[in-house]
N, C-alpha and C. Protein backbone atom coordinates (compact mmCIF):
# COMPACT_ATOMS: atom_id res chain seq x y z
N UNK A 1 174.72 65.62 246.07
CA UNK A 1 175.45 64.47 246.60
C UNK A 1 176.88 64.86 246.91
N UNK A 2 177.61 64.09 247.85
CA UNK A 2 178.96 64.59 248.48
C UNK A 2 179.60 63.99 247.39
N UNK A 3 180.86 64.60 247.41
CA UNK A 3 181.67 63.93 246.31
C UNK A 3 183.33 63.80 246.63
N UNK A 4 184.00 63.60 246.40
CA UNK A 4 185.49 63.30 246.90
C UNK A 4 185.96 63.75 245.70
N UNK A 5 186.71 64.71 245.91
CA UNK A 5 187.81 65.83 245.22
C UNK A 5 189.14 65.61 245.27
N UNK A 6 189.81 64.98 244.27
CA UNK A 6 191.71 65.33 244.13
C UNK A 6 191.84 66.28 243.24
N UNK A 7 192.54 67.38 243.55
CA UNK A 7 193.32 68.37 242.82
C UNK A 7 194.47 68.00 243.50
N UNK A 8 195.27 67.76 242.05
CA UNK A 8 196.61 67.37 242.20
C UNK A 8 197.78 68.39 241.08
N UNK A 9 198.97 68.44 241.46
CA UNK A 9 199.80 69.06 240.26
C UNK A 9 201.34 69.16 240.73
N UNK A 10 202.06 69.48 240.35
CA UNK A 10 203.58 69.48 240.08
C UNK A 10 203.93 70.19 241.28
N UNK A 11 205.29 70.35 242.02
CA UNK A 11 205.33 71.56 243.14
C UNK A 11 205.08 72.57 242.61
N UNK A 12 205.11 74.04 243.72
CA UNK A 12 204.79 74.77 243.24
C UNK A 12 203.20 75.07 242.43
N UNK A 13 202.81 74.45 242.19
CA UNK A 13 201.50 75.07 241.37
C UNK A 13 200.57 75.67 242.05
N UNK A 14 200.05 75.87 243.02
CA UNK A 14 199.49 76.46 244.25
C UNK A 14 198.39 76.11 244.61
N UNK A 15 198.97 74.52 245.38
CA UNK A 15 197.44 73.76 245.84
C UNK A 15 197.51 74.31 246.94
N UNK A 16 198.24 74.66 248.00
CA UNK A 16 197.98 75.20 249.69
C UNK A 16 197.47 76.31 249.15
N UNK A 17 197.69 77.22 248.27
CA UNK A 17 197.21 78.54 248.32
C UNK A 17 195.81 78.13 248.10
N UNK A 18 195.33 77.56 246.97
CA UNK A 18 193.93 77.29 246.47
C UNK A 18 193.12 76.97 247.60
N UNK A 19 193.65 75.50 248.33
CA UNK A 19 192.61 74.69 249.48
C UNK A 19 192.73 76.10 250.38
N UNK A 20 193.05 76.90 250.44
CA UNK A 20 193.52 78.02 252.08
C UNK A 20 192.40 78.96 251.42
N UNK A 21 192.01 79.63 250.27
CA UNK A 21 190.81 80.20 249.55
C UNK A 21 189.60 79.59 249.48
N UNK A 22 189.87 78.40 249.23
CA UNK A 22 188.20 77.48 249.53
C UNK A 22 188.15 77.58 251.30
N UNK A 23 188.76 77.41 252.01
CA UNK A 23 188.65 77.44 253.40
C UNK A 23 188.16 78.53 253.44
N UNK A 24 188.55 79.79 253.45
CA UNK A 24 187.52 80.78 253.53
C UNK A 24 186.81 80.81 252.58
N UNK A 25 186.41 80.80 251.75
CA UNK A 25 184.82 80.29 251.15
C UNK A 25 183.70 79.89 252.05
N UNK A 26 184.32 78.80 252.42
CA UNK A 26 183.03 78.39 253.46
C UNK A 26 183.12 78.83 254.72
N UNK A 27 184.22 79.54 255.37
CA UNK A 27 184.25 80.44 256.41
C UNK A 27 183.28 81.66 255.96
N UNK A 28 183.34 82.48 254.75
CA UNK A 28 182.39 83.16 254.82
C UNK A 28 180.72 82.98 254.47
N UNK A 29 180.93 81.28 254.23
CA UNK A 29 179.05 80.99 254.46
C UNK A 29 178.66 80.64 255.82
N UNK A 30 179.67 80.80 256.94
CA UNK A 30 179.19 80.39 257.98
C UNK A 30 179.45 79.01 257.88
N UNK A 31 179.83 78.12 257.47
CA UNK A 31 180.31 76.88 257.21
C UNK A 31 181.50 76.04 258.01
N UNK A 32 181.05 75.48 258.75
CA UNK A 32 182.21 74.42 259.50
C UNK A 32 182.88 73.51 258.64
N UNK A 33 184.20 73.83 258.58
CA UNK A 33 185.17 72.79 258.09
C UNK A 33 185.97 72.12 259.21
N UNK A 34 186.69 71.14 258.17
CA UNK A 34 188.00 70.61 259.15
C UNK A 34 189.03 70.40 258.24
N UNK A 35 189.97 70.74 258.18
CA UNK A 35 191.67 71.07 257.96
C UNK A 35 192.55 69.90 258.40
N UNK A 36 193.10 69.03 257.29
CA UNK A 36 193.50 67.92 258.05
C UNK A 36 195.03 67.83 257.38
N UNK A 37 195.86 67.60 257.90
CA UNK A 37 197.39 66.83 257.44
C UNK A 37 197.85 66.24 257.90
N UNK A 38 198.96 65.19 256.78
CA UNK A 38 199.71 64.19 257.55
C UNK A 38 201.24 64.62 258.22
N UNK A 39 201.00 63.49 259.32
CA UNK A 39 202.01 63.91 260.28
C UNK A 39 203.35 63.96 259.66
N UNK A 40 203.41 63.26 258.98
CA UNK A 40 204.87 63.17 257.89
C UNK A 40 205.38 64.60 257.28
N UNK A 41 204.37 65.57 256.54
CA UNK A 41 204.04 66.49 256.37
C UNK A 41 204.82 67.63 257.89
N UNK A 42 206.10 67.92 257.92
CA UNK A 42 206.69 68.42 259.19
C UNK A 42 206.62 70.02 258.87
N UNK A 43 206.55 70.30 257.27
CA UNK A 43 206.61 71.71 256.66
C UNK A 43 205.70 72.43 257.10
N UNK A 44 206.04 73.67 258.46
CA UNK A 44 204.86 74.24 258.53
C UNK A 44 204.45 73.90 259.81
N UNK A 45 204.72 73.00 259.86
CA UNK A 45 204.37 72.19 261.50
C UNK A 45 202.86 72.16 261.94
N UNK A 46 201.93 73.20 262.13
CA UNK A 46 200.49 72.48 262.57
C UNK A 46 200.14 73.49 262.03
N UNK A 47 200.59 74.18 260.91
CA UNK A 47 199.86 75.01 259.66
C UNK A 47 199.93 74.10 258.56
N UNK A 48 198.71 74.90 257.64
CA UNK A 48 198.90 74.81 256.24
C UNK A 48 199.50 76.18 255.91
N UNK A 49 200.63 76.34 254.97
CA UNK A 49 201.16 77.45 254.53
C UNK A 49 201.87 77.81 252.84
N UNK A 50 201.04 78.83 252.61
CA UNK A 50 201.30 79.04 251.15
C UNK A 50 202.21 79.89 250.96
N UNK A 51 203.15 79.61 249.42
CA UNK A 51 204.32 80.63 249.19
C UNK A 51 204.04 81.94 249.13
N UNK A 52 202.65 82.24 248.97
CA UNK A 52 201.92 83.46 248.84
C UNK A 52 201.92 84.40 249.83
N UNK A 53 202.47 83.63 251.30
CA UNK A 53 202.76 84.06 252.47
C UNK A 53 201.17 84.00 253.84
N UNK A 54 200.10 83.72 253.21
CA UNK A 54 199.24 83.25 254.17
C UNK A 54 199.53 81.89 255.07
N UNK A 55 199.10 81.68 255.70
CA UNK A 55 198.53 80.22 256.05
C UNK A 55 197.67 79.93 257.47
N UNK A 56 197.33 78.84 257.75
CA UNK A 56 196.07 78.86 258.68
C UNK A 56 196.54 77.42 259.48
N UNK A 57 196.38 77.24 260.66
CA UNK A 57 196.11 75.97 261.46
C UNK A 57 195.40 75.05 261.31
N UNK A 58 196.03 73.76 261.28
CA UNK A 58 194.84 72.27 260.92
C UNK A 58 194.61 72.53 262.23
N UNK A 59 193.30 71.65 261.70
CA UNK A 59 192.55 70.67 262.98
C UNK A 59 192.98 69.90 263.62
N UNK A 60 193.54 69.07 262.40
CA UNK A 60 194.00 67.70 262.92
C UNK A 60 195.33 67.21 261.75
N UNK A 61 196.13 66.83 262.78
CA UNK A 61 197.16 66.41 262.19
C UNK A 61 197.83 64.46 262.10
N UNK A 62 197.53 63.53 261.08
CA UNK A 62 197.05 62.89 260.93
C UNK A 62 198.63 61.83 260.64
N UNK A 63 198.40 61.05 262.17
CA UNK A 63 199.77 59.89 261.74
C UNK A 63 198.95 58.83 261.07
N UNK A 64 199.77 57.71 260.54
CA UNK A 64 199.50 56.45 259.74
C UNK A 64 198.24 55.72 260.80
N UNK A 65 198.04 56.02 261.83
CA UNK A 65 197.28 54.73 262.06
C UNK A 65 195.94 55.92 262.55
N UNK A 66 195.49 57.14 262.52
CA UNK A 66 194.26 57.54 262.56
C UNK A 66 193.19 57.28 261.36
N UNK A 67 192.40 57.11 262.33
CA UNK A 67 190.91 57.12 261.66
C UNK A 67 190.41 58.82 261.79
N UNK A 68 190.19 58.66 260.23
CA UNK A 68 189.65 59.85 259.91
C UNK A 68 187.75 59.78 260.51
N UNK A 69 187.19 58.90 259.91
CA UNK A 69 185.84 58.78 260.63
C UNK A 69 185.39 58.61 261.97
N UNK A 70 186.43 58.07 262.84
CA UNK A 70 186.21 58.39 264.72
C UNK A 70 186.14 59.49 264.89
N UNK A 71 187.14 60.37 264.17
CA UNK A 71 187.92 61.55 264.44
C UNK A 71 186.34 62.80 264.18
N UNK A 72 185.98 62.70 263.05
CA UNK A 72 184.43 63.29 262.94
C UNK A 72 183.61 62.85 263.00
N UNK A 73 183.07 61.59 262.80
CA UNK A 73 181.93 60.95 263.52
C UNK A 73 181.64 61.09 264.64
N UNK A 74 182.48 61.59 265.55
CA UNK A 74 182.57 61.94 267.32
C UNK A 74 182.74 63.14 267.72
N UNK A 75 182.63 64.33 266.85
CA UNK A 75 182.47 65.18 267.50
C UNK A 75 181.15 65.94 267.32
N UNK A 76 180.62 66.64 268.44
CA UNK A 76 179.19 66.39 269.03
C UNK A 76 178.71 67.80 267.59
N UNK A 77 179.31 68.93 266.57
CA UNK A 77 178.79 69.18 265.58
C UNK A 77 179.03 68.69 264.61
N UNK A 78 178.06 69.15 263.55
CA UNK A 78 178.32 68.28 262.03
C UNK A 78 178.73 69.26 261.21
N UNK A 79 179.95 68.78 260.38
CA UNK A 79 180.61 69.41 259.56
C UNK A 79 180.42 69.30 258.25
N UNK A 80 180.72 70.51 257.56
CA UNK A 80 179.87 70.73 256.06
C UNK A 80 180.99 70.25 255.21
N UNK A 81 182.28 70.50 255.94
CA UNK A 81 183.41 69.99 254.20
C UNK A 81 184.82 69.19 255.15
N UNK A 82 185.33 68.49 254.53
CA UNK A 82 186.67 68.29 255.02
C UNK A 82 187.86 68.58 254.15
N UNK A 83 188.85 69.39 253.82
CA UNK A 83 189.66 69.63 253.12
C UNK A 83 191.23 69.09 254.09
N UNK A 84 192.06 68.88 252.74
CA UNK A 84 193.07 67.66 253.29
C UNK A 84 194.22 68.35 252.42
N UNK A 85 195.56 68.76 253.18
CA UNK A 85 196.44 69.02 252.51
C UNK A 85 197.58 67.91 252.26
N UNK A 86 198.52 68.07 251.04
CA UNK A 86 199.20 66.82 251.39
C UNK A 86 198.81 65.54 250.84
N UNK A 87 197.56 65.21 250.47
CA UNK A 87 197.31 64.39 250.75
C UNK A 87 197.50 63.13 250.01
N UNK A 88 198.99 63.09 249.50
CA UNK A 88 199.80 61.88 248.82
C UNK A 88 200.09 61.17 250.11
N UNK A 89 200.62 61.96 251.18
CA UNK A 89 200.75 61.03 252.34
C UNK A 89 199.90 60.16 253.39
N UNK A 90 198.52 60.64 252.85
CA UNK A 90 197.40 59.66 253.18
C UNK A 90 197.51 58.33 253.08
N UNK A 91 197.28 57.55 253.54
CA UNK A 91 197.11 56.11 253.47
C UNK A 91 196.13 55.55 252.70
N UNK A 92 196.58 54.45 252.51
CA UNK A 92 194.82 54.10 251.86
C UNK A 92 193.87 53.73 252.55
N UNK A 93 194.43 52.97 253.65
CA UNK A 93 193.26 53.16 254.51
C UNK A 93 192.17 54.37 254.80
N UNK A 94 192.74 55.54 254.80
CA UNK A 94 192.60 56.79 255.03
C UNK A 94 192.21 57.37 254.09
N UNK A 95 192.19 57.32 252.62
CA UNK A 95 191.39 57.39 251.01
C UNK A 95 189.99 56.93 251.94
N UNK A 96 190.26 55.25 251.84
CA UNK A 96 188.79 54.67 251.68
C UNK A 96 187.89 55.04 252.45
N UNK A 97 188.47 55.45 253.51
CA UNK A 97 187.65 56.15 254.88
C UNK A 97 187.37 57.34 253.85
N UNK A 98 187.64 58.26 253.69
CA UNK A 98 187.61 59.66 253.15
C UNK A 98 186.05 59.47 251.82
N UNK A 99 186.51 58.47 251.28
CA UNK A 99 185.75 57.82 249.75
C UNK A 99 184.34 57.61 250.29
N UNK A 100 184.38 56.95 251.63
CA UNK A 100 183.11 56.29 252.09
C UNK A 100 182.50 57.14 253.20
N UNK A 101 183.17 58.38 253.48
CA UNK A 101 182.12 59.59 254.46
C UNK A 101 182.03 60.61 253.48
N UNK A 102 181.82 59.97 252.09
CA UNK A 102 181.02 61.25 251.21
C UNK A 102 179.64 60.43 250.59
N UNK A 103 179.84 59.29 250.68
CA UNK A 103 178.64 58.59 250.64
C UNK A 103 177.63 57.45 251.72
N UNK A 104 178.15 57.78 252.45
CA UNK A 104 177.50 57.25 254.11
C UNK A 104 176.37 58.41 254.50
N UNK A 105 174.76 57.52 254.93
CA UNK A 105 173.93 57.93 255.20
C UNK A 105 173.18 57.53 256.26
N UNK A 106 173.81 56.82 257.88
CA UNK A 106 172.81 56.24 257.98
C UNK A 106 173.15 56.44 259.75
N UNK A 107 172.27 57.23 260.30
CA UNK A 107 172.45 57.14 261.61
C UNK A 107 173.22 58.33 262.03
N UNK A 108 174.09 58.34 262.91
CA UNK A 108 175.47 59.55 263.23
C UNK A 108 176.33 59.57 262.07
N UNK A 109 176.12 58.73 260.63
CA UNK A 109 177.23 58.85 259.90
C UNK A 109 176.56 59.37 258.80
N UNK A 110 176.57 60.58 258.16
CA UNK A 110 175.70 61.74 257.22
C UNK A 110 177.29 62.02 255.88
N UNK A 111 176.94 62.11 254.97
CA UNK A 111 178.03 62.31 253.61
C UNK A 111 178.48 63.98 254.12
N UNK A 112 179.68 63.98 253.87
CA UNK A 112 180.26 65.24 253.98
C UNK A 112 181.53 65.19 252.58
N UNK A 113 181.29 66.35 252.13
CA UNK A 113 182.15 66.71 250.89
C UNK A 113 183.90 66.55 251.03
N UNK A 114 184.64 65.83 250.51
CA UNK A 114 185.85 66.43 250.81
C UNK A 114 187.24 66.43 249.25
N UNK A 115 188.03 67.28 249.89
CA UNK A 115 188.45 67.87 248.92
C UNK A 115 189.76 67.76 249.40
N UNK A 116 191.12 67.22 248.57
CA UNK A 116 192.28 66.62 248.87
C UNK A 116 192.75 67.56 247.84
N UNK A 117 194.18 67.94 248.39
CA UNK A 117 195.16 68.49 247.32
C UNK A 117 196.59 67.72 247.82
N UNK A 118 197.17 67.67 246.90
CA UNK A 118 198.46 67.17 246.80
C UNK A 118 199.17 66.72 245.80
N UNK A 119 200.46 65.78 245.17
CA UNK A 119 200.82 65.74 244.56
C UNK A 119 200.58 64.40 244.00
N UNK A 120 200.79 63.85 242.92
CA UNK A 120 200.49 62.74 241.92
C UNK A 120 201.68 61.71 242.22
N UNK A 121 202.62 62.23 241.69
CA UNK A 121 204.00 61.65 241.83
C UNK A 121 205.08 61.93 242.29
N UNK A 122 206.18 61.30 242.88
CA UNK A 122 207.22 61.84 243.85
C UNK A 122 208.41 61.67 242.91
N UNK A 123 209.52 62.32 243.14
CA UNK A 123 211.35 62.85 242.17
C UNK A 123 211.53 61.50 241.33
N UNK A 124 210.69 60.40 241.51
CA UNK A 124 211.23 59.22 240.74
C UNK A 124 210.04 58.80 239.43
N UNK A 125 209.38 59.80 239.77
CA UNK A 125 207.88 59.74 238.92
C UNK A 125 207.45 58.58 239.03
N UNK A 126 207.02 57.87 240.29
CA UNK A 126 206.31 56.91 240.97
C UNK A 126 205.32 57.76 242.02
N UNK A 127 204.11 57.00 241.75
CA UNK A 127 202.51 57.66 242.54
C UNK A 127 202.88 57.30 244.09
N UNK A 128 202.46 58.39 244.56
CA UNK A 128 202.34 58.25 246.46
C UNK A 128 201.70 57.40 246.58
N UNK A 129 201.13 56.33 247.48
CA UNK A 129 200.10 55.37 247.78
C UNK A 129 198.94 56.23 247.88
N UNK A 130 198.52 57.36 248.83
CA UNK A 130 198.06 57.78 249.07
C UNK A 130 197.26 58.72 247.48
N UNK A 131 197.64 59.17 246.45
CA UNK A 131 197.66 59.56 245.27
C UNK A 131 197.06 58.53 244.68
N UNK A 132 197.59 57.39 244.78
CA UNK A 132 196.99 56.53 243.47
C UNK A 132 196.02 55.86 244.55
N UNK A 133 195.12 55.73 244.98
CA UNK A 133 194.46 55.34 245.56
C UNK A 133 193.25 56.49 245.63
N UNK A 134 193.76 57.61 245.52
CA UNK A 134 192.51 58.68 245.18
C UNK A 134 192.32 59.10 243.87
N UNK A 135 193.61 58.84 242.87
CA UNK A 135 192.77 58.70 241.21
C UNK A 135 192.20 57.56 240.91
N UNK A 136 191.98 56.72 241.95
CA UNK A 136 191.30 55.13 242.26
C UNK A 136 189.93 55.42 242.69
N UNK A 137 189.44 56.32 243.40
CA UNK A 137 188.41 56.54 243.85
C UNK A 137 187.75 57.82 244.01
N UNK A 138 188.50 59.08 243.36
CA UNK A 138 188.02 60.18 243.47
C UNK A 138 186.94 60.25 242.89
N UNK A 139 185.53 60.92 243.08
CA UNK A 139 184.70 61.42 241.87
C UNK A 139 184.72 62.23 240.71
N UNK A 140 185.97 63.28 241.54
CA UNK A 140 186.46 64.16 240.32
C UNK A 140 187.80 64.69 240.59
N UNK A 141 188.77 64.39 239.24
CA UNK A 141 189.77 64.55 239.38
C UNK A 141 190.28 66.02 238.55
N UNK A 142 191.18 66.63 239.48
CA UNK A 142 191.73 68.35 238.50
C UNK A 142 193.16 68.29 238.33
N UNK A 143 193.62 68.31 237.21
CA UNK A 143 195.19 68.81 237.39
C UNK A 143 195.16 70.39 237.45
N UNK A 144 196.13 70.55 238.73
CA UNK A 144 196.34 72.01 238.90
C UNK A 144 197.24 72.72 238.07
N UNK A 145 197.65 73.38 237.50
CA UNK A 145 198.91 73.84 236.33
C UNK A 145 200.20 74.79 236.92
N UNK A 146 200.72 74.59 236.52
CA UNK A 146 202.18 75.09 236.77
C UNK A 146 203.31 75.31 235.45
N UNK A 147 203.88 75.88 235.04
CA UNK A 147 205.25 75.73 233.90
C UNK A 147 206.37 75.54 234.60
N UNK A 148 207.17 74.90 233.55
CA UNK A 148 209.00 74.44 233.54
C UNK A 148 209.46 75.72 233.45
N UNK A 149 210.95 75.99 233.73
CA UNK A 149 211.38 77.30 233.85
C UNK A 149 211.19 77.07 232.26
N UNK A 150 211.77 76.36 231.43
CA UNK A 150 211.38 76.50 229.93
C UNK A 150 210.67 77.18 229.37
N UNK A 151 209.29 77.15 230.02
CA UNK A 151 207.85 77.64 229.20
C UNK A 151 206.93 76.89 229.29
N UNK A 152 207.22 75.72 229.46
CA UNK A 152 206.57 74.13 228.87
C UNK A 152 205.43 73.92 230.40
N UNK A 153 204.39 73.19 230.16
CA UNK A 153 203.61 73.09 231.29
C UNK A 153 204.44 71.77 232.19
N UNK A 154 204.79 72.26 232.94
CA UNK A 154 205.11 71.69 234.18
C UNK A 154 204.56 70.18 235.29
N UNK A 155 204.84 69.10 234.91
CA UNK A 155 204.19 68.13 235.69
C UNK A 155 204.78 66.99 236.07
N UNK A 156 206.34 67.31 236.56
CA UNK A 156 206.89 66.39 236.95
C UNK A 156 207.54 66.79 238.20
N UNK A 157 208.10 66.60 239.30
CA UNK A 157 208.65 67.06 240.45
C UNK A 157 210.44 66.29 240.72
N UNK A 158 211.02 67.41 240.66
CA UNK A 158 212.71 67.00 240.92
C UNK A 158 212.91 67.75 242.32
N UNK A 159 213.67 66.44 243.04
CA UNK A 159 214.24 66.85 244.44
C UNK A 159 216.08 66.98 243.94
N UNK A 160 216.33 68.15 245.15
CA UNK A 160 217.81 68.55 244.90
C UNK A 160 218.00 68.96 246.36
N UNK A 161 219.74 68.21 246.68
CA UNK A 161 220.24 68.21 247.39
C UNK A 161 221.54 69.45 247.77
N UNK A 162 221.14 70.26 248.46
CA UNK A 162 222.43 71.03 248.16
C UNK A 162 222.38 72.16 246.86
N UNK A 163 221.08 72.18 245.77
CA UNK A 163 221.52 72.34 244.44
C UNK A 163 221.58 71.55 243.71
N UNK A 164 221.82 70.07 243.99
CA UNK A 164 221.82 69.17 243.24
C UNK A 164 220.73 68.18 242.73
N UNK A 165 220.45 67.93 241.73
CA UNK A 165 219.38 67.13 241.34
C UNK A 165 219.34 65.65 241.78
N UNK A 166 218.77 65.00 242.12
CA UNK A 166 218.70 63.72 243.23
C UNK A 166 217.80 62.90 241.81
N UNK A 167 217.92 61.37 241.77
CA UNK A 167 217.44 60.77 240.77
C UNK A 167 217.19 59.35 241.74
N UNK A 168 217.73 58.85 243.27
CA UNK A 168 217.74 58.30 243.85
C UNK A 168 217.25 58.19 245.19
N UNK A 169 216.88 57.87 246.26
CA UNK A 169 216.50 58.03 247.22
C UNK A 169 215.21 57.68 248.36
N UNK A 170 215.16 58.39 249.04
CA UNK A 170 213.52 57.63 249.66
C UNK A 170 213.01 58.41 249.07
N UNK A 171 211.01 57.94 248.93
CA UNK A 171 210.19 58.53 248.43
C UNK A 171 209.72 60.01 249.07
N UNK A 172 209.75 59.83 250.71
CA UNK A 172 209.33 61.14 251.14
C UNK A 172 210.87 61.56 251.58
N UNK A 173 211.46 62.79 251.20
CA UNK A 173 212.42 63.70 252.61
C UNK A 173 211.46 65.39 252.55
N UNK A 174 211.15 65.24 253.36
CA UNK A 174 211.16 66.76 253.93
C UNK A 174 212.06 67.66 253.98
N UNK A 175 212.86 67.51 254.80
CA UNK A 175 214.30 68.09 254.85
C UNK A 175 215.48 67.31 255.27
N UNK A 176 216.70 67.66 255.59
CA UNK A 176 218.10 66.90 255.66
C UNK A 176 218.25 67.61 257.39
N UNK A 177 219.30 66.94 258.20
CA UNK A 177 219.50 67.35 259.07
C UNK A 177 220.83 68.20 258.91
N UNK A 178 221.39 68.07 257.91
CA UNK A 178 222.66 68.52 257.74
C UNK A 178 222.75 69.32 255.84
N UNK A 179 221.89 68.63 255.23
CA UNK A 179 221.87 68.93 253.87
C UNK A 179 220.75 69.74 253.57
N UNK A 180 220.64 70.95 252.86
CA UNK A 180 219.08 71.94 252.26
C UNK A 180 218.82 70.81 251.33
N UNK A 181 217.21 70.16 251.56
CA UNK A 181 216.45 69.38 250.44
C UNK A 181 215.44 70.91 249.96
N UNK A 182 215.55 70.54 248.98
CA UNK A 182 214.91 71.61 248.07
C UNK A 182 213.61 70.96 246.54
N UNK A 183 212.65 71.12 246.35
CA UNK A 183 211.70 70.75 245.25
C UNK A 183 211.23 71.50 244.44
N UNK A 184 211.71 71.11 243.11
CA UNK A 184 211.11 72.28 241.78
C UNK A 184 210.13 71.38 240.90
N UNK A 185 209.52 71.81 239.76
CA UNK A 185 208.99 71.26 238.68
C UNK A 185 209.33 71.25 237.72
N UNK A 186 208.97 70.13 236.46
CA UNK A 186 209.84 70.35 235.50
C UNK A 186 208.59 69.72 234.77
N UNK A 187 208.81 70.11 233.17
CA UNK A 187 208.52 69.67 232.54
C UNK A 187 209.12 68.22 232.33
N UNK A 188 208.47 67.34 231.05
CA UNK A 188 209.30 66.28 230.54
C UNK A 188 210.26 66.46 230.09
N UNK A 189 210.71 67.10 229.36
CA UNK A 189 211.55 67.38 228.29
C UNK A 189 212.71 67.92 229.03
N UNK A 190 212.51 68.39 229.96
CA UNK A 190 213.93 68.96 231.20
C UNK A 190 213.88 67.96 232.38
N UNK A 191 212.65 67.14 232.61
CA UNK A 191 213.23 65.96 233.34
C UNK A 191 214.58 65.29 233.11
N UNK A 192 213.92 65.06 232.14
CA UNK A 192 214.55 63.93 231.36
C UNK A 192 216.57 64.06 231.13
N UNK A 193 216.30 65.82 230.44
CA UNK A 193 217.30 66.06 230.15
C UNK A 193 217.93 66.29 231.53
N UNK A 194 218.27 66.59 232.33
CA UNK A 194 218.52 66.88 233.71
C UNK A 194 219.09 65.54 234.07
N UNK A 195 217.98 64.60 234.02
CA UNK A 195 218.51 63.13 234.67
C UNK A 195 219.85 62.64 234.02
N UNK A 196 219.72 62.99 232.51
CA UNK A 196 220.63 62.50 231.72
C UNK A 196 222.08 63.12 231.39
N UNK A 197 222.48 64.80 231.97
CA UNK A 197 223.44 65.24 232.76
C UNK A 197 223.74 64.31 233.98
N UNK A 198 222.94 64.55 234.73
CA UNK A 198 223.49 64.20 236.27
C UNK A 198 224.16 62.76 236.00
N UNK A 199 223.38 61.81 234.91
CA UNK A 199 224.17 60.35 235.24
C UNK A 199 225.50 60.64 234.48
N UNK A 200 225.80 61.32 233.01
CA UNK A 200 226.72 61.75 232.88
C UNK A 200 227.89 62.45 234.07
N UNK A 201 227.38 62.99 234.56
CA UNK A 201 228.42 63.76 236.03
C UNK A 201 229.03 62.66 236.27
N UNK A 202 228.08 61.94 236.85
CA UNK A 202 228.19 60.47 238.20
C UNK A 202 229.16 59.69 237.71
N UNK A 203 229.38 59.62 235.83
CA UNK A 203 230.19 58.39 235.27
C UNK A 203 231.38 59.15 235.21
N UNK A 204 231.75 60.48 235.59
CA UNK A 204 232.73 61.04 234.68
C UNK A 204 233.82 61.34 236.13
């Protein structure tokens, strides 16, 4: 039976590298995939790309209002997996679509496996829509692992501006037009402490 896959984890932990190894996996069974990201997603531009220094071209690159099921339901072969990078910036619309072409059987619409990587929570440790809507409906959920420069296992994500640790802001920046946005991981215990410098700075 098809099943719907989140592997999720902290930056850094190496979900592009992982999903870019399962892609060839089924490249070497002879296996048709499709490679999907959101358009928001500007890193890389119409790659997926790992710090490891590989990376490979989506298929399809996916703004807020595509349908993922037109998008393969309509093309004239049938595909064995769909793998999704990113995919906190999914919609929910775009989950439930995803949720319901691993268990659809009936006509031109056949279950196909798919497998999402991305992150849980964004610099304010609040869930992407797209995230909590697939630990809402995944069949099986993985935390991917990573450590704090500490030692400590790693599962929180801090954005920094310049160098600087950010505690405020919008949920997605990519980058600044004028400022380096930059993303590390942290444990709790250096979240925390981190946040609690910086508001010290801010008062002083």
């Amino acid at each position: 039976m098809a099943k719907l896959f989140f592997r999720y984890g902290a930056m850094n932990c190496g979900k592009s590298a992982q999903l870019l190894q399962v892609a060839h996996n089924y490249d070497e069974k002879g296996m048709k995939i499709l490679l999907f990201k959101a358009a928001i997603d500007t890193k890389g531009e119409n790659q997926i790309t790992s710090r490891t220094g590989i990376a490979r071209d989506v298929d399809y690159i996916l703004d807020a209002t595509a349908s993922i099921k037109e998008i393969v339901y309509n093309l004239d072969e049938k595909i064995d997996a769909i793998l999704v990078d990113e995919a906190q910036f999914l919609t929910k619309g775009q989950v439930d679509e995803l949720f319901e072409m691993t268990k659809l059987n009936n006509g031109n619409e056949y279950p196909i496996p798919v497998i999402c990587y991305g992150l849980r929570a964004d610099f304010l440790t609040e869930l992407f829509p797209g995230s909590a809507r697939l630990l809402a409906l995944a069949d099986s959920i993985e935390e991917l692992k990573t450590i704090c420069e500490c030692g400590k296992k790693a599962s929180f994500n801090m954005r920094f501006k310049n160098g600087v640790p950010l505690f405020e802001g919008a949920q997605v920046e990519i980058d600044g037009d004028k400022d380096e946005i930059t993303y590390d991981s942290a444990c709790g215990v250096c979240y925390l402490r981190i946040r609690a410098e910086q508001a010290s700075k801010l008062k002083n």
